[in-house]
N, C-alpha and C. Protein backbone atom coordinates (compact mmCIF):
# COMPACT_ATOMS: atom_id res chain seq x y z
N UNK A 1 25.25 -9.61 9.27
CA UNK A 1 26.04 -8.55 9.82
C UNK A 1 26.97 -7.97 8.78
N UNK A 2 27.54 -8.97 8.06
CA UNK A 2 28.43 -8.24 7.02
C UNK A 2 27.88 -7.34 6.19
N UNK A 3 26.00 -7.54 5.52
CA UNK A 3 25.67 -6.69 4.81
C UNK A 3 25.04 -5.45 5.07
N UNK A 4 25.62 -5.16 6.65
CA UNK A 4 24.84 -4.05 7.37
C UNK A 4 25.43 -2.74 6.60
N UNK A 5 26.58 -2.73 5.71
CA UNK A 5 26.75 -1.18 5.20
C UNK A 5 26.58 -1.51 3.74
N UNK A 6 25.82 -2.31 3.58
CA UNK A 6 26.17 -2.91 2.05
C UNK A 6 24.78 -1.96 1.33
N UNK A 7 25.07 -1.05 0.46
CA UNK A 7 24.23 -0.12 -0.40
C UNK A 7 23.18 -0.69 -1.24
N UNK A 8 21.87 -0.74 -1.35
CA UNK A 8 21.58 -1.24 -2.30
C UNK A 8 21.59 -0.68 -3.62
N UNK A 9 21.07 -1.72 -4.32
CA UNK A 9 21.28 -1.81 -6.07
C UNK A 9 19.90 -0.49 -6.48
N UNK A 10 20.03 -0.29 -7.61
CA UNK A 10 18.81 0.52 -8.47
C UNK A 10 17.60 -0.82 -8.46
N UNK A 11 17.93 -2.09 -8.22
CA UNK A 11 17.07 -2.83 -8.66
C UNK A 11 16.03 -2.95 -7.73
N UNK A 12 16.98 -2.91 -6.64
CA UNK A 12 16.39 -3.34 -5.15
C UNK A 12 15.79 -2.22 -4.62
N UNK A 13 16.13 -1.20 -4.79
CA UNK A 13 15.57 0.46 -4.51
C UNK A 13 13.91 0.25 -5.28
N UNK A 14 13.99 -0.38 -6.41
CA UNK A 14 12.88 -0.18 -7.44
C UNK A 14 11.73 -1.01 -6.70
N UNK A 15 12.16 -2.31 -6.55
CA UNK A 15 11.80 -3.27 -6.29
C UNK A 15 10.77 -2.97 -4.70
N UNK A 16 11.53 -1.52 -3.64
CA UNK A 16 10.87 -1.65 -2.83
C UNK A 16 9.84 -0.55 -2.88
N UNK A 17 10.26 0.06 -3.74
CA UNK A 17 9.04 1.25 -4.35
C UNK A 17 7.82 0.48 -4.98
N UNK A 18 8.04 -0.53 -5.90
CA UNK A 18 7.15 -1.12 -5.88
C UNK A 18 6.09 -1.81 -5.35
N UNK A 19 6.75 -2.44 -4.51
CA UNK A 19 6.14 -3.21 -3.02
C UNK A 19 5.43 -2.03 -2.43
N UNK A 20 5.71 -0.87 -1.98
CA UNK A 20 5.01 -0.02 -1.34
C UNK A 20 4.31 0.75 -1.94
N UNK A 21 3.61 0.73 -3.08
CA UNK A 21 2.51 1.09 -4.04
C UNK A 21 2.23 0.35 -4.66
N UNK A 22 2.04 -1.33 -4.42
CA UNK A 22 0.85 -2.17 -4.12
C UNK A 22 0.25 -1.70 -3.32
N UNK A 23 1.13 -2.31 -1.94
CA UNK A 23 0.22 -2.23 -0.94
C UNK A 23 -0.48 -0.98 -0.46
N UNK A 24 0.01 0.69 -0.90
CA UNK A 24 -0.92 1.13 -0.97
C UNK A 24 -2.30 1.36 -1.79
N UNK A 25 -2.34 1.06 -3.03
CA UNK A 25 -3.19 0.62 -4.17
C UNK A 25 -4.08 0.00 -3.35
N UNK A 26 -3.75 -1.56 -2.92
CA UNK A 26 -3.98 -2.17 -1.85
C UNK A 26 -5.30 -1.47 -0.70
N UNK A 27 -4.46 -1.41 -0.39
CA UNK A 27 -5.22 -0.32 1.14
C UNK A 27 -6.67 0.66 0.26
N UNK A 28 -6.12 1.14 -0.30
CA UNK A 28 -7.27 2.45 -1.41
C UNK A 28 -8.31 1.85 -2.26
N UNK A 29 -8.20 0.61 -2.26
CA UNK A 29 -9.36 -0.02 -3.39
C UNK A 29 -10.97 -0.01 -2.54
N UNK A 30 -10.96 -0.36 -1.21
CA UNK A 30 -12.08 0.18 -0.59
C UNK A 30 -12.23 1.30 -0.77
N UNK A 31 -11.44 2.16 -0.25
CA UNK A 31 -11.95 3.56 0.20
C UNK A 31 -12.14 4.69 -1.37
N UNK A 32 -11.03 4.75 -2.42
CA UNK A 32 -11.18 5.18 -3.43
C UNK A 32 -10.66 4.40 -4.27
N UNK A 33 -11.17 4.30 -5.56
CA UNK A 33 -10.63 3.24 -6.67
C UNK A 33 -10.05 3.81 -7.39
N UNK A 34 -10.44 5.22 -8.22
CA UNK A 34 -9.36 5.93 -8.97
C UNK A 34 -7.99 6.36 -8.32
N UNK A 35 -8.05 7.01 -7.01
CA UNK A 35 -6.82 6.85 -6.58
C UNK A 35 -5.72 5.35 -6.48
N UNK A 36 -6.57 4.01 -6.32
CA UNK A 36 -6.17 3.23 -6.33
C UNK A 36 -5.58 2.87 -7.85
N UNK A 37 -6.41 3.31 -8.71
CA UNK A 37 -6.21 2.77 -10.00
C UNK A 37 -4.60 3.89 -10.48
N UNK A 38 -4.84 4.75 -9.62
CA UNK A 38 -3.57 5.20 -10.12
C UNK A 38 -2.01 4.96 -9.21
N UNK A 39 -2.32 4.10 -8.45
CA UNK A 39 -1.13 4.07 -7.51
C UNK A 39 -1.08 2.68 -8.16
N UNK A 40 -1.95 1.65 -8.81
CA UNK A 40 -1.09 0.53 -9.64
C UNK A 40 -0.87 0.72 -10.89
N UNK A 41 -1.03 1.99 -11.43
CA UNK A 41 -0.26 2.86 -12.49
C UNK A 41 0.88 3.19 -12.04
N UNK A 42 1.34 3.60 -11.36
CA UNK A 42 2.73 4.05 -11.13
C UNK A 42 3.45 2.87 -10.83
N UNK A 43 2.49 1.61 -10.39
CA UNK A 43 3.87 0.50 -9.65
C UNK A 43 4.23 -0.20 -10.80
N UNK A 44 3.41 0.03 -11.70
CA UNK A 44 3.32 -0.77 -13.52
C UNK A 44 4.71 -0.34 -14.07
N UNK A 45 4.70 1.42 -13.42
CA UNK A 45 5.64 2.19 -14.40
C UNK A 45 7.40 1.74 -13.98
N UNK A 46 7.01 1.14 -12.81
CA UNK A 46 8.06 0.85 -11.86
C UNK A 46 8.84 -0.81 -12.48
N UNK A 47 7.71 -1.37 -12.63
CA UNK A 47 7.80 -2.80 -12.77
C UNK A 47 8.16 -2.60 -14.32
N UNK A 48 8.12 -1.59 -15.24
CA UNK A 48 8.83 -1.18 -16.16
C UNK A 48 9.89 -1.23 -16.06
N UNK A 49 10.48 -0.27 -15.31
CA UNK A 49 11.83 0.20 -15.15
C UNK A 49 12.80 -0.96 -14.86
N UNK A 50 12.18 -1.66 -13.88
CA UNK A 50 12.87 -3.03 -13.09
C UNK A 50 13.62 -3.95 -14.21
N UNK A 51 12.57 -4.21 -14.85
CA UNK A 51 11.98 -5.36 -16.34
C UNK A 51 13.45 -4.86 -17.38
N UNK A 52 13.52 -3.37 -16.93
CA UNK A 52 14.22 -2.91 -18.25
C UNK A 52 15.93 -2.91 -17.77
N UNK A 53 15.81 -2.84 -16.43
CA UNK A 53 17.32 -2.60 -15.50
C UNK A 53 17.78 -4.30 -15.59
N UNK A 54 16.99 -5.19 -15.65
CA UNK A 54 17.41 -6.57 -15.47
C UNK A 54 18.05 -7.21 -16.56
N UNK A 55 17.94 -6.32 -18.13
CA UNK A 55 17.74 -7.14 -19.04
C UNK A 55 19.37 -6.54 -19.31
């Protein structure tokens, strides 16, 4: 309850962008693979950013 107004971080923002382009990557590897191949391109670019905000 206390962290109900609590803002998140750049890390945690990143972190859930990431999560949600797996799992769409995820979802697209049946149906199209280049689209897929590019939505775990972008979560790479993400898991960049993260890698680089932590250090």
């Amino acid at each position: 309850m206390f962290g109900l107004f609590k803002k998140k971080s750049e890390v945690e923002k990143l972190e859930a962008k990431y999560k949600k382009l797996m799992e769409e990557g995820y979802k697209l590897q049946s149906v199209n693979r280049s689209q897929s191949d590019a939505k775990y391109a972008e979560a790479d670019a993400v898991l960049k950013q993260i890698d680089a905000l932590k250090k």
